[in-house]
Structure formats: C-alpha cells, structure tokens
PDB file of N, CA and C in Angstrom:
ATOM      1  N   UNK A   1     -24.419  39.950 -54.733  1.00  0.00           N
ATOM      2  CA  UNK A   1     -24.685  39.364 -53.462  1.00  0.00           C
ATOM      3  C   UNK A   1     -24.116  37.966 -53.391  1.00  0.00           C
ATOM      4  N   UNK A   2     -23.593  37.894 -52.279  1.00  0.00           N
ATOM      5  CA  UNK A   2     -22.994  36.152 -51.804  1.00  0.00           C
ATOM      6  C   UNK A   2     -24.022  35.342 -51.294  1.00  0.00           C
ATOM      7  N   UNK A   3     -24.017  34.307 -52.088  1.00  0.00           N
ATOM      8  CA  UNK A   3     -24.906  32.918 -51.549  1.00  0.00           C
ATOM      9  C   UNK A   3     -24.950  32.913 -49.998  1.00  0.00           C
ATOM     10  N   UNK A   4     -26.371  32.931 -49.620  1.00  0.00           N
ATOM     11  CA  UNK A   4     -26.414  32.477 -47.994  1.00  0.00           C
ATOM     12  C   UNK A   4     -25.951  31.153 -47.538  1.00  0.00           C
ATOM     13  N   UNK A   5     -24.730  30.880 -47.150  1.00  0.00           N
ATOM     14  CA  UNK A   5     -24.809  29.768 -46.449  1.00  0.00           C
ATOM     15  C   UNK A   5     -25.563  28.634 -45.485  1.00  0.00           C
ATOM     16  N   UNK A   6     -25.968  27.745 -45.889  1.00  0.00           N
ATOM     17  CA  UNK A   6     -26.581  27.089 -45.506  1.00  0.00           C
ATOM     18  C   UNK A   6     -26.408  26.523 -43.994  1.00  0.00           C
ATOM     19  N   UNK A   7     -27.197  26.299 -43.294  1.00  0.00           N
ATOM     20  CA  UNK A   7     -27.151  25.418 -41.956  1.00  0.00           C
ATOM     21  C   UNK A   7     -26.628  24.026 -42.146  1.00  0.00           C
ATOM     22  N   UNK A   8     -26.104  23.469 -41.361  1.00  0.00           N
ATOM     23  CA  UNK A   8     -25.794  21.995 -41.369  1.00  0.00           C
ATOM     24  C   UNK A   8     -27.251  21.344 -41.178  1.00  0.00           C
ATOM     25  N   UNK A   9     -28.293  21.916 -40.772  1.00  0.00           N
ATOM     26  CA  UNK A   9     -29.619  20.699 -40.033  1.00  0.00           C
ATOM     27  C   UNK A   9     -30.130  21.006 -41.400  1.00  0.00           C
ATOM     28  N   UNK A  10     -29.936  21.941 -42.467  1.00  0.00           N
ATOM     29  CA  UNK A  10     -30.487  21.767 -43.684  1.00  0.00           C
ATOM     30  C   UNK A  10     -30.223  20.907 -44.546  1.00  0.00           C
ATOM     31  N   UNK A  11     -28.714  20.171 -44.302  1.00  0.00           N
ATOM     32  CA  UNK A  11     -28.518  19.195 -45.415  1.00  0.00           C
ATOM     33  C   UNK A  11     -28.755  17.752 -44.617  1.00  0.00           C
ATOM     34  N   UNK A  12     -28.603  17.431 -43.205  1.00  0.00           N
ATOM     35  CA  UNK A  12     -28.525  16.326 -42.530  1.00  0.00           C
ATOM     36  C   UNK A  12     -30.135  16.505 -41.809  1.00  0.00           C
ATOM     37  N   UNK A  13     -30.824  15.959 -41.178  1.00  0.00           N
ATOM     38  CA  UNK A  13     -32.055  15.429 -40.642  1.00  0.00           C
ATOM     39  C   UNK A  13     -31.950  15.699 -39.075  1.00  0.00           C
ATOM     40  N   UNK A  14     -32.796  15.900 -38.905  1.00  0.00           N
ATOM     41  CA  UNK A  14     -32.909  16.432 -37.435  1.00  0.00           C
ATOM     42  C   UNK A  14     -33.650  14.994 -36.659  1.00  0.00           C
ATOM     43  N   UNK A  15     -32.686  14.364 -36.268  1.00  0.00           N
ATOM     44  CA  UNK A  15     -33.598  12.893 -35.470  1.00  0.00           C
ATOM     45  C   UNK A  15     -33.464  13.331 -33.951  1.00  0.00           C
ATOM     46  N   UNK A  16     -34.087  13.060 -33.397  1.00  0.00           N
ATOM     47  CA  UNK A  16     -34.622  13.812 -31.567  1.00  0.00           C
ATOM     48  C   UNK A  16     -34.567  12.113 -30.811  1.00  0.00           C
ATOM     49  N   UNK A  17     -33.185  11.718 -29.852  1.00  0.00           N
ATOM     50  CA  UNK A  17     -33.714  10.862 -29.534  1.00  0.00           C
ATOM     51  C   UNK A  17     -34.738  10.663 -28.536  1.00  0.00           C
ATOM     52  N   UNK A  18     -35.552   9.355 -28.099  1.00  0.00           N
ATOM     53  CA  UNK A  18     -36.505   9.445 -27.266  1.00  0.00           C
ATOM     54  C   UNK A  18     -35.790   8.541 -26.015  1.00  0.00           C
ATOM     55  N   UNK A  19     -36.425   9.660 -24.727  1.00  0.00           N
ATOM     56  CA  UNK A  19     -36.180   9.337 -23.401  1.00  0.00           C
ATOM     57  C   UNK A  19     -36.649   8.323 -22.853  1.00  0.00           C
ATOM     58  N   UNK A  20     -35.612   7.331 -22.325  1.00  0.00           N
ATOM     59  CA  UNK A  20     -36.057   6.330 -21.599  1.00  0.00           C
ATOM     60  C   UNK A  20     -36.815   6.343 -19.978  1.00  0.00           C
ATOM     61  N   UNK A  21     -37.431   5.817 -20.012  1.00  0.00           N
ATOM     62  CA  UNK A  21     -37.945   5.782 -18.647  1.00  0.00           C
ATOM     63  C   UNK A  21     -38.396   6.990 -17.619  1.00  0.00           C
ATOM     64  N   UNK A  22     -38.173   8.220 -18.477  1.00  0.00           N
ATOM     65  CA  UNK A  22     -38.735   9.392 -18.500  1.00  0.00           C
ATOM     66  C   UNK A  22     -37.748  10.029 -16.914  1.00  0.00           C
ATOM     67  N   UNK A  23     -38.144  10.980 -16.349  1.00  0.00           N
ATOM     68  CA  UNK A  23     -37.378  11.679 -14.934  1.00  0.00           C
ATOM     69  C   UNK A  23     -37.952  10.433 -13.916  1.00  0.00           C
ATOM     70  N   UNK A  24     -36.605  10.309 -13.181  1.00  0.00           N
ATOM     71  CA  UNK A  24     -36.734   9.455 -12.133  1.00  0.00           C
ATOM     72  C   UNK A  24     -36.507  10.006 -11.235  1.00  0.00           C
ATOM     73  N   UNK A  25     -37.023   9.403  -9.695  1.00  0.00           N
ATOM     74  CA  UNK A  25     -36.184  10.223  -8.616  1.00  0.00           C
ATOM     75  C   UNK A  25     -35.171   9.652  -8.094  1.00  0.00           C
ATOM     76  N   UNK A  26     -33.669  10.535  -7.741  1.00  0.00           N
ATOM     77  CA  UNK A  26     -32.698   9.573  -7.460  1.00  0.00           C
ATOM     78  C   UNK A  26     -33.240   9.035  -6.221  1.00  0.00           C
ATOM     79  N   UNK A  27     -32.500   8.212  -5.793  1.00  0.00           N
ATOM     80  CA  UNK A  27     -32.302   8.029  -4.443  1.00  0.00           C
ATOM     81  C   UNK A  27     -30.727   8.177  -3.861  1.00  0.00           C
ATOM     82  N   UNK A  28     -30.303   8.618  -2.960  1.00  0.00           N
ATOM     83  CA  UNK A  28     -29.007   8.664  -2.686  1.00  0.00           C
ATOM     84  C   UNK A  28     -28.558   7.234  -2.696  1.00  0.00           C
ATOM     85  N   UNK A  29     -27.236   7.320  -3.049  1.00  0.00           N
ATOM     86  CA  UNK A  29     -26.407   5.814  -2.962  1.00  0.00           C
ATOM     87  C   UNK A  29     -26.388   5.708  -1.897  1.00  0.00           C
ATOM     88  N   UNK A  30     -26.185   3.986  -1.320  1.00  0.00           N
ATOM     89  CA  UNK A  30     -25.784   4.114  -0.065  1.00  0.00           C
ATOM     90  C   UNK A  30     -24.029   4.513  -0.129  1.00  0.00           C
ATOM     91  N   UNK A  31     -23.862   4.937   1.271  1.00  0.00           N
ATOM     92  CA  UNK A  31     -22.369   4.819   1.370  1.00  0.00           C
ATOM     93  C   UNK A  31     -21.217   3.868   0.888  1.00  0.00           C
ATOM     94  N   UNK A  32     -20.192   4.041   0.723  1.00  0.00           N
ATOM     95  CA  UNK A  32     -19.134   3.270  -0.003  1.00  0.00           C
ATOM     96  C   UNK A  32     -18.450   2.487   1.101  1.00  0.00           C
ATOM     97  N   UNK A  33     -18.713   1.443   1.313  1.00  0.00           N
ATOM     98  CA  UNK A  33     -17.343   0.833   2.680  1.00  0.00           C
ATOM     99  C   UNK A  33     -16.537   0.539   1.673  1.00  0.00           C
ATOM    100  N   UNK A  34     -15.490   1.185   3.876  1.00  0.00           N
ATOM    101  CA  UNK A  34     -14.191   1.067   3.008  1.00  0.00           C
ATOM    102  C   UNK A  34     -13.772   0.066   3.208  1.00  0.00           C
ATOM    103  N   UNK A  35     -12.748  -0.523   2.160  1.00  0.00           N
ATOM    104  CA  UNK A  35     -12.171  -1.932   2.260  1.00  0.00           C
ATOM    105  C   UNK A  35     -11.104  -2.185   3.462  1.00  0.00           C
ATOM    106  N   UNK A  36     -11.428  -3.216   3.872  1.00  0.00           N
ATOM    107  CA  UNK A  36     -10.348  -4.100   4.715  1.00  0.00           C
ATOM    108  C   UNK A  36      -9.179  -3.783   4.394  1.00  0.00           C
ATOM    109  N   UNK A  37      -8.411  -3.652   5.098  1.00  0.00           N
ATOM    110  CA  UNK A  37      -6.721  -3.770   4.887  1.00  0.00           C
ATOM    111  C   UNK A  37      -6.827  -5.104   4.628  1.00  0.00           C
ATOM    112  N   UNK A  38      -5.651  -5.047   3.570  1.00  0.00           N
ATOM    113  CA  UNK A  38      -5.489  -7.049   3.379  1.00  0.00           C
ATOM    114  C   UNK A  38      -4.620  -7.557   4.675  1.00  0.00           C
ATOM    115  N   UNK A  39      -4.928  -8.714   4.496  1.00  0.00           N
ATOM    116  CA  UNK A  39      -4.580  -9.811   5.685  1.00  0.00           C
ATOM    117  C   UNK A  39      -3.003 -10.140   5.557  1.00  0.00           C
ATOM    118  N   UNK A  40      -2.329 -10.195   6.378  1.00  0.00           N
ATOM    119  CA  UNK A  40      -0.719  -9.899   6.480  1.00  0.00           C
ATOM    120  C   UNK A  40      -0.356 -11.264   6.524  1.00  0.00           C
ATOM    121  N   UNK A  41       0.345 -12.548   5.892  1.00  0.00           N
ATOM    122  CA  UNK A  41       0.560 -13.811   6.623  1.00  0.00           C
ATOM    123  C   UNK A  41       2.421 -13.484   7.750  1.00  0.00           C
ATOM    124  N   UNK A  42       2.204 -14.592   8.731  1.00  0.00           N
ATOM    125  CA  UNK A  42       2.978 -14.399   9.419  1.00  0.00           C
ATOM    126  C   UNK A  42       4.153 -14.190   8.971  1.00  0.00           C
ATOM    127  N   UNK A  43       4.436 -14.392   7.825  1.00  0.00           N
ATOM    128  CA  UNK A  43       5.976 -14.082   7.231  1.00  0.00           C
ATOM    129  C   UNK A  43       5.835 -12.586   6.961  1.00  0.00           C
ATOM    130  N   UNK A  44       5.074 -12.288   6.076  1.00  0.00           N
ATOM    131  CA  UNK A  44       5.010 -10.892   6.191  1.00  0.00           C
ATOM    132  C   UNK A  44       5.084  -9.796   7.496  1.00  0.00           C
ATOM    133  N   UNK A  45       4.326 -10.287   8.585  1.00  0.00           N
ATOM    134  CA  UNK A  45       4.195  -9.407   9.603  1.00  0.00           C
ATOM    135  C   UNK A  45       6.095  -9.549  10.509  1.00  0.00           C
ATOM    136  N   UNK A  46       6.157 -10.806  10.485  1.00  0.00           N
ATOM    137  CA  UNK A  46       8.134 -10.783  10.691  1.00  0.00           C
ATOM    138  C   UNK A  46       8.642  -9.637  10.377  1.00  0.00           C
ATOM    139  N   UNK A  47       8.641  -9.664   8.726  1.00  0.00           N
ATOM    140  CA  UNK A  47       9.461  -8.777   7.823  1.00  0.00           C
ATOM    141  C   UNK A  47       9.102  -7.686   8.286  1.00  0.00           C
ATOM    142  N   UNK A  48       8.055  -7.377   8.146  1.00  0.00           N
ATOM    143  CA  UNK A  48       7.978  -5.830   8.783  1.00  0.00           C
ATOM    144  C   UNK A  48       8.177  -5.238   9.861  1.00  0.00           C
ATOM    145  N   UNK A  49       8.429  -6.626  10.947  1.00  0.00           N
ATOM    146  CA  UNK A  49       8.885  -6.215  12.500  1.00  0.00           C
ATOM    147  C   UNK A  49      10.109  -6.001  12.282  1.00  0.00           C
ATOM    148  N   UNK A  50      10.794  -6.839  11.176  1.00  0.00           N
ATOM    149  CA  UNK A  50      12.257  -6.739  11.129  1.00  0.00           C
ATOM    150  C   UNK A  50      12.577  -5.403  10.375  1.00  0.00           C
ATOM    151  N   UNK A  51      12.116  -4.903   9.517  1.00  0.00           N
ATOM    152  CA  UNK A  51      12.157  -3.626   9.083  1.00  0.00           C
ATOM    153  C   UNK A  51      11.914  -2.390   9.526  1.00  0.00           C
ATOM    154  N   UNK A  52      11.359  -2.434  10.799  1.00  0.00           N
ATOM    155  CA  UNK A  52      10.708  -1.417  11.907  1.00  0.00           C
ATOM    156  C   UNK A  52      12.126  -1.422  12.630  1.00  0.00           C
ATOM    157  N   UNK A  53      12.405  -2.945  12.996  1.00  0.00           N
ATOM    158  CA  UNK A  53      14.061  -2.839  13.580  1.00  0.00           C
ATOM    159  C   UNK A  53      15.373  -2.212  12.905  1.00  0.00           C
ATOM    160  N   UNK A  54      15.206  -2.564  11.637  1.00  0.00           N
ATOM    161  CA  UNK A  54      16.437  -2.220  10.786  1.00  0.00           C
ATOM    162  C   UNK A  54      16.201  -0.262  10.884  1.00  0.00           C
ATOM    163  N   UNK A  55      14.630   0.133  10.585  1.00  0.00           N
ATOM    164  CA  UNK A  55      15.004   1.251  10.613  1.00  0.00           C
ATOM    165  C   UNK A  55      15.358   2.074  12.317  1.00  0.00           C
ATOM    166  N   UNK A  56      15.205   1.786  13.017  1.00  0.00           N
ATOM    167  CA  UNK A  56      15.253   2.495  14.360  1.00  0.00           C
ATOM    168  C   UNK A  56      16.681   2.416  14.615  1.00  0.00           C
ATOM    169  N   UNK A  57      17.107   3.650  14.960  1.00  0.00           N
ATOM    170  CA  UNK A  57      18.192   4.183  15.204  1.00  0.00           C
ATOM    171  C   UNK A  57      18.533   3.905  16.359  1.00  0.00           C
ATOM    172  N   UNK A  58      17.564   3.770  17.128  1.00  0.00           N
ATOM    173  CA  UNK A  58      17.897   3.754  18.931  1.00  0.00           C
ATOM    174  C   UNK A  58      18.630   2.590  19.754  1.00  0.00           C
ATOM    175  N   UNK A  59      18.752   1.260  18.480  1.00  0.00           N
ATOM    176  CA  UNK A  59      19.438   0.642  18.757  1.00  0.00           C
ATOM    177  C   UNK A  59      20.982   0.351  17.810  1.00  0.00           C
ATOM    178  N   UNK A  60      21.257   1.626  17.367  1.00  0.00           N
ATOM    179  CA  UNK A  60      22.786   1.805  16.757  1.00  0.00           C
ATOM    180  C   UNK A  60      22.186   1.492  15.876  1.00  0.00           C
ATOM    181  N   UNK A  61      23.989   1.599  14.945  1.00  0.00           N
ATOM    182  CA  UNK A  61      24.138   1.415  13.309  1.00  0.00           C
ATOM    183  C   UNK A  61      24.095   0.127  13.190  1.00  0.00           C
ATOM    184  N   UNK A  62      24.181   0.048  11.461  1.00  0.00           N
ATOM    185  CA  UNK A  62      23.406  -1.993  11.266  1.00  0.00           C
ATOM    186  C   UNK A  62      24.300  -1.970  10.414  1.00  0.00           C
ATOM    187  N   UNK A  63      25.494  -0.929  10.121  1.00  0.00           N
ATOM    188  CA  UNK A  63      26.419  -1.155   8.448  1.00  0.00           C
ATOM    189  C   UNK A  63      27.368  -2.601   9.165  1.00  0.00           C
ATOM    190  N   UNK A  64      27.338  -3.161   8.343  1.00  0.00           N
ATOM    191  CA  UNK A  64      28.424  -4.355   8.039  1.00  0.00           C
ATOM    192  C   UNK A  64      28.031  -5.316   9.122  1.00  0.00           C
ATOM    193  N   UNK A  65      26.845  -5.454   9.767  1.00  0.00           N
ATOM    194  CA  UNK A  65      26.629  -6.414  10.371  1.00  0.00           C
ATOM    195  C   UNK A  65      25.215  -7.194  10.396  1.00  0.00           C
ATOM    196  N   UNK A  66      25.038  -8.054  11.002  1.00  0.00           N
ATOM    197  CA  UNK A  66      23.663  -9.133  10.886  1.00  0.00           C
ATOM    198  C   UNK A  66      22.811  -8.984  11.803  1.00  0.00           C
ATOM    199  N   UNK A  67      21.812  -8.990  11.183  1.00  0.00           N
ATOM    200  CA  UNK A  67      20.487  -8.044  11.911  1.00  0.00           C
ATOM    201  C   UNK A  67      20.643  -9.040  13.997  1.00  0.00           C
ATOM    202  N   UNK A  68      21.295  -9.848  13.448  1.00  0.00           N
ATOM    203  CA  UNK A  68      21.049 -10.786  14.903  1.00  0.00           C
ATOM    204  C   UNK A  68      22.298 -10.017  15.819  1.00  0.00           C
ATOM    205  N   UNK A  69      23.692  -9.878  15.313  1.00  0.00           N
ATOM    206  CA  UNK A  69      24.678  -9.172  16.131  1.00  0.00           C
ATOM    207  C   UNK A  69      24.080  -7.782  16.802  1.00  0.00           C
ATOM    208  N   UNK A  70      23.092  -7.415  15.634  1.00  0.00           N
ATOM    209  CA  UNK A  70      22.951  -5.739  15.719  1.00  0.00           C
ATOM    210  C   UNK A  70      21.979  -6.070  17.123  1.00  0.00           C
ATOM    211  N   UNK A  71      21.128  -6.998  16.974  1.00  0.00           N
ATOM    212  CA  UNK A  71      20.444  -6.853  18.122  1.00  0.00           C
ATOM    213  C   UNK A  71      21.348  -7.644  19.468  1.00  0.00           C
ATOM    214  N   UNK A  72      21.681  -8.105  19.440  1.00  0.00           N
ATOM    215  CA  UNK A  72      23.009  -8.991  20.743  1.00  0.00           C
ATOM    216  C   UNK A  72      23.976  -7.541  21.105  1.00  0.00           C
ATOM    217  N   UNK A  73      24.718  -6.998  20.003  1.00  0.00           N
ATOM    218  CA  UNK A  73      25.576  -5.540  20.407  1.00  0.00           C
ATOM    219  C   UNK A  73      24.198  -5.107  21.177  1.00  0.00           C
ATOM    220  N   UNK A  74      22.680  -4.338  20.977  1.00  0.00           N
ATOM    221  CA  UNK A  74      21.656  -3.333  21.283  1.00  0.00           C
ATOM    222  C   UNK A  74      21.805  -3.731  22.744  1.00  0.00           C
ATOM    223  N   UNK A  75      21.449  -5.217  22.901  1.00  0.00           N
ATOM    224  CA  UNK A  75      21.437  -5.963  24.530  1.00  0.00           C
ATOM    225  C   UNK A  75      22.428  -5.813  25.444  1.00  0.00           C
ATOM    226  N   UNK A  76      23.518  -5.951  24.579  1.00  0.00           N
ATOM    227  CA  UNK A  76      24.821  -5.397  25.305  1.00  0.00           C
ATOM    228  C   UNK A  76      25.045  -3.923  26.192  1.00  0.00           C
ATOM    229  N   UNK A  77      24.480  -3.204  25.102  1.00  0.00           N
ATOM    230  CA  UNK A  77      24.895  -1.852  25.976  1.00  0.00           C
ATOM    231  C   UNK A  77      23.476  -1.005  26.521  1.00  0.00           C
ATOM    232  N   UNK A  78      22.842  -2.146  26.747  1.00  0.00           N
ATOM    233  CA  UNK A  78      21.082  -1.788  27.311  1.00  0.00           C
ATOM    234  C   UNK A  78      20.133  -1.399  26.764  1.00  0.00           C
ATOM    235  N   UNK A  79      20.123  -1.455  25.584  1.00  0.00           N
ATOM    236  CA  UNK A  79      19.126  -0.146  24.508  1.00  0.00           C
ATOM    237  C   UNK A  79      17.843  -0.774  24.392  1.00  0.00           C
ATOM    238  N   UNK A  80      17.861  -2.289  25.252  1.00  0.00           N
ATOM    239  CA  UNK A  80      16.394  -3.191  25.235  1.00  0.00           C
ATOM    240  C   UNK A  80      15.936  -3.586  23.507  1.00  0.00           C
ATOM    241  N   UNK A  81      16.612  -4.217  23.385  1.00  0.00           N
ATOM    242  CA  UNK A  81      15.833  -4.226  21.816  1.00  0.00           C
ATOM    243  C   UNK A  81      14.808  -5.204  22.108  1.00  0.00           C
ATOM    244  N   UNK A  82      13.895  -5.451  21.181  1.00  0.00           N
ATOM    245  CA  UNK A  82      12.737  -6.731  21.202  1.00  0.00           C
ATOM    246  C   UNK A  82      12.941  -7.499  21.330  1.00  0.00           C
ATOM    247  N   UNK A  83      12.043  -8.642  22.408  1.00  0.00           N
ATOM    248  CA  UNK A  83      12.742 -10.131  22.148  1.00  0.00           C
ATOM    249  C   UNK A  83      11.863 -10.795  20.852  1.00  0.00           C
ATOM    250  N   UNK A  84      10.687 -10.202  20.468  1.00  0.00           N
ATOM    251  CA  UNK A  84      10.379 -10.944  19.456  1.00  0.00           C
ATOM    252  C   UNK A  84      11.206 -10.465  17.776  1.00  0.00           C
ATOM    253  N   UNK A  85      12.182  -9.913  18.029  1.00  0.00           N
ATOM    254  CA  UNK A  85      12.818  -9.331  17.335  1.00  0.00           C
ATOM    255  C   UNK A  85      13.598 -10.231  17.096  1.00  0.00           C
ATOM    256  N   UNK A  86      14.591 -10.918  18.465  1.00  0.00           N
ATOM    257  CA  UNK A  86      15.673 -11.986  18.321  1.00  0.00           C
ATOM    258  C   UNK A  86      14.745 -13.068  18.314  1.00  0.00           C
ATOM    259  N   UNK A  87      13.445 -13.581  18.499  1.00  0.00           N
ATOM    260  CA  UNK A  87      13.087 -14.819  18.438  1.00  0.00           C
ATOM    261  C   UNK A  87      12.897 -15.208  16.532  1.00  0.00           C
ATOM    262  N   UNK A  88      11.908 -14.274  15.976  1.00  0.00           N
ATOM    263  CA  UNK A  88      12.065 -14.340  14.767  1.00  0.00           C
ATOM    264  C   UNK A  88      13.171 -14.957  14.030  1.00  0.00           C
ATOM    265  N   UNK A  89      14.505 -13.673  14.459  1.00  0.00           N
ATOM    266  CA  UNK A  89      15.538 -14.416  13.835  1.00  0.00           C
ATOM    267  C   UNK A  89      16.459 -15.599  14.273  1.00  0.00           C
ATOM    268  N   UNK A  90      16.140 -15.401  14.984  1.00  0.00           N
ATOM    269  CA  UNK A  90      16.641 -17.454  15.832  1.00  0.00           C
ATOM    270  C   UNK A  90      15.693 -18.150  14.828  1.00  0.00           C
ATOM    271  N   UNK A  91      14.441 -18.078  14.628  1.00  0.00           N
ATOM    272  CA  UNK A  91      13.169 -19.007  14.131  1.00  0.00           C
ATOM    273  C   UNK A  91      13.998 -18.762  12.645  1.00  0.00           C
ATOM    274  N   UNK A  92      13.880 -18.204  12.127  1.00  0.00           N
ATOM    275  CA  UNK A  92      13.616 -18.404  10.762  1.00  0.00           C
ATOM    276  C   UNK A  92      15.691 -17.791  10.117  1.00  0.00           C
ATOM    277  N   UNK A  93      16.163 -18.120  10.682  1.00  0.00           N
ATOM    278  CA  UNK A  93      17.921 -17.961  10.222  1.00  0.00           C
ATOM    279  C   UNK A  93      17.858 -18.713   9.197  1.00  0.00           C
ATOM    280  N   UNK A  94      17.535 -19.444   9.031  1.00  0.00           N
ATOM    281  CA  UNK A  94      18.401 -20.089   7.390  1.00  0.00           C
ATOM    282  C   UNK A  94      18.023 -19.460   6.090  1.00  0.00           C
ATOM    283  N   UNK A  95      17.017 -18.611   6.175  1.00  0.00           N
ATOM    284  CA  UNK A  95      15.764 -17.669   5.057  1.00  0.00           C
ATOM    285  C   UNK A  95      16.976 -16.713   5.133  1.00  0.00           C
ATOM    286  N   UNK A  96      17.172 -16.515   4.002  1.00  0.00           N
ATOM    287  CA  UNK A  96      17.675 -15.336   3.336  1.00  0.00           C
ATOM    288  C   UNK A  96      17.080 -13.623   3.246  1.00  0.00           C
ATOM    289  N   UNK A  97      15.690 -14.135   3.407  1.00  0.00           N
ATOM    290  CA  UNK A  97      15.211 -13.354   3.526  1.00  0.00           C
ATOM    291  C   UNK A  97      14.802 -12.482   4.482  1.00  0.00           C
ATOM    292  N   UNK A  98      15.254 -13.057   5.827  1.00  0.00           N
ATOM    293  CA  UNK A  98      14.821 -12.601   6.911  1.00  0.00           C
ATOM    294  C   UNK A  98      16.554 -11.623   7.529  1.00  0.00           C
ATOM    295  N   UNK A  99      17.371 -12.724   6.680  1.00  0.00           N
ATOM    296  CA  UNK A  99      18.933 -12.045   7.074  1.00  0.00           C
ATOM    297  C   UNK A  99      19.142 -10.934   6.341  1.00  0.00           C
ATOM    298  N   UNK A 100      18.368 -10.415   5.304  1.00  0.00           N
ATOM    299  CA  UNK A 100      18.664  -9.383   4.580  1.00  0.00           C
ATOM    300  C   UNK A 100      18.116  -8.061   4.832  1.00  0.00           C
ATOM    301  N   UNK A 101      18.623  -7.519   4.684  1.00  0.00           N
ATOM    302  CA  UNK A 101      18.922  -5.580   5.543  1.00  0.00           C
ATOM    303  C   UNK A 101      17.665  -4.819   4.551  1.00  0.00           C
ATOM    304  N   UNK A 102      16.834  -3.655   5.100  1.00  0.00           N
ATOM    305  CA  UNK A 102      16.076  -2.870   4.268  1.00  0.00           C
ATOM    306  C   UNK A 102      16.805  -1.807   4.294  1.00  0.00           C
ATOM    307  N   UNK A 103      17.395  -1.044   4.097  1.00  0.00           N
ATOM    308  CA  UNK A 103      18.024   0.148   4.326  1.00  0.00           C
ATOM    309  C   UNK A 103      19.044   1.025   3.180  1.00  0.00           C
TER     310      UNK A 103
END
C-alpha cells in the first residue's frame, strides 16, 4: 500500500481571519458628476476657429497659400467666409502659430 498523502492544512495551521465591523448595509453611492470640459483660453478657441476654417472645403483649397489669401480668394468669389475668421488673423499675424496650416 502507498502512503496517504497528506493535506496541506495538516502541515500549515488553519488561522480564520476575524471580520471587521461585521455586515453593513450599503447605501448606494451618490452619483458621479461629470466633469467640466476644461476652460479654453482665447488663444486656444482662435486656433480652433482657425482649424474649423482650414478644414472646410466650402471655401476652396488652402495648398500653397496663407490662411489670410485663402480667406480674401473665399470673399472674392462669394463663399462668405467668417469675419471673425479674418479678424483673428489681422489680430494676431505676426504668431506663427496662427499662420500655420492643420491639414
């Protein structure tokens, strides 16, 4: 006959931990609000007017030219582009950043 193998709780100790604070009743969480959109500063909200412009088709193609021609050509042949579109870039022309294309 082969040796009965032993249990593991026969060589190690059986410790039971003890319950804290015994059954509670939940209470439902309250709801989670949702967070705020973060706050845009005015340079940011530009850029993104200007990027709303760069992408819209309705006022022609933008290859090889400056977001300010593209909108002066749009005026030209009636397509109404924004005026806060050309005020921006009148305002802030010397920023590099505002002359530069997303596309």
């Amino acid at each position: 006959m082969t040796p009965k193998r032993g249990l593991i709780t026969d060589t190690f100790k059986v410790v039971k931990k003890a319950r804290r604070g015994g059954k509670r009743d939940k209470s439902p969480s309250p709801p989670v609000a949702e967070p705020e959109p973060p706050q845009l500063s005015e340079k940011e909200k530009d850029l993104q007017e200007l990027k709303k412009f760069d992408l819209d088709w309705k006022f022609g193609p933008c290859t090889g030219i400056s977001r300010l021609q593209r909108w002066e050509r749009a005026a030209l042949h009636g397509l109404n582009p924004p005026q806060e579109i050309k005020d921006i870039l009148l305002k802030e022309s010397t920023d590099p950043e505002y002359t530069q294309r997303y596309y």
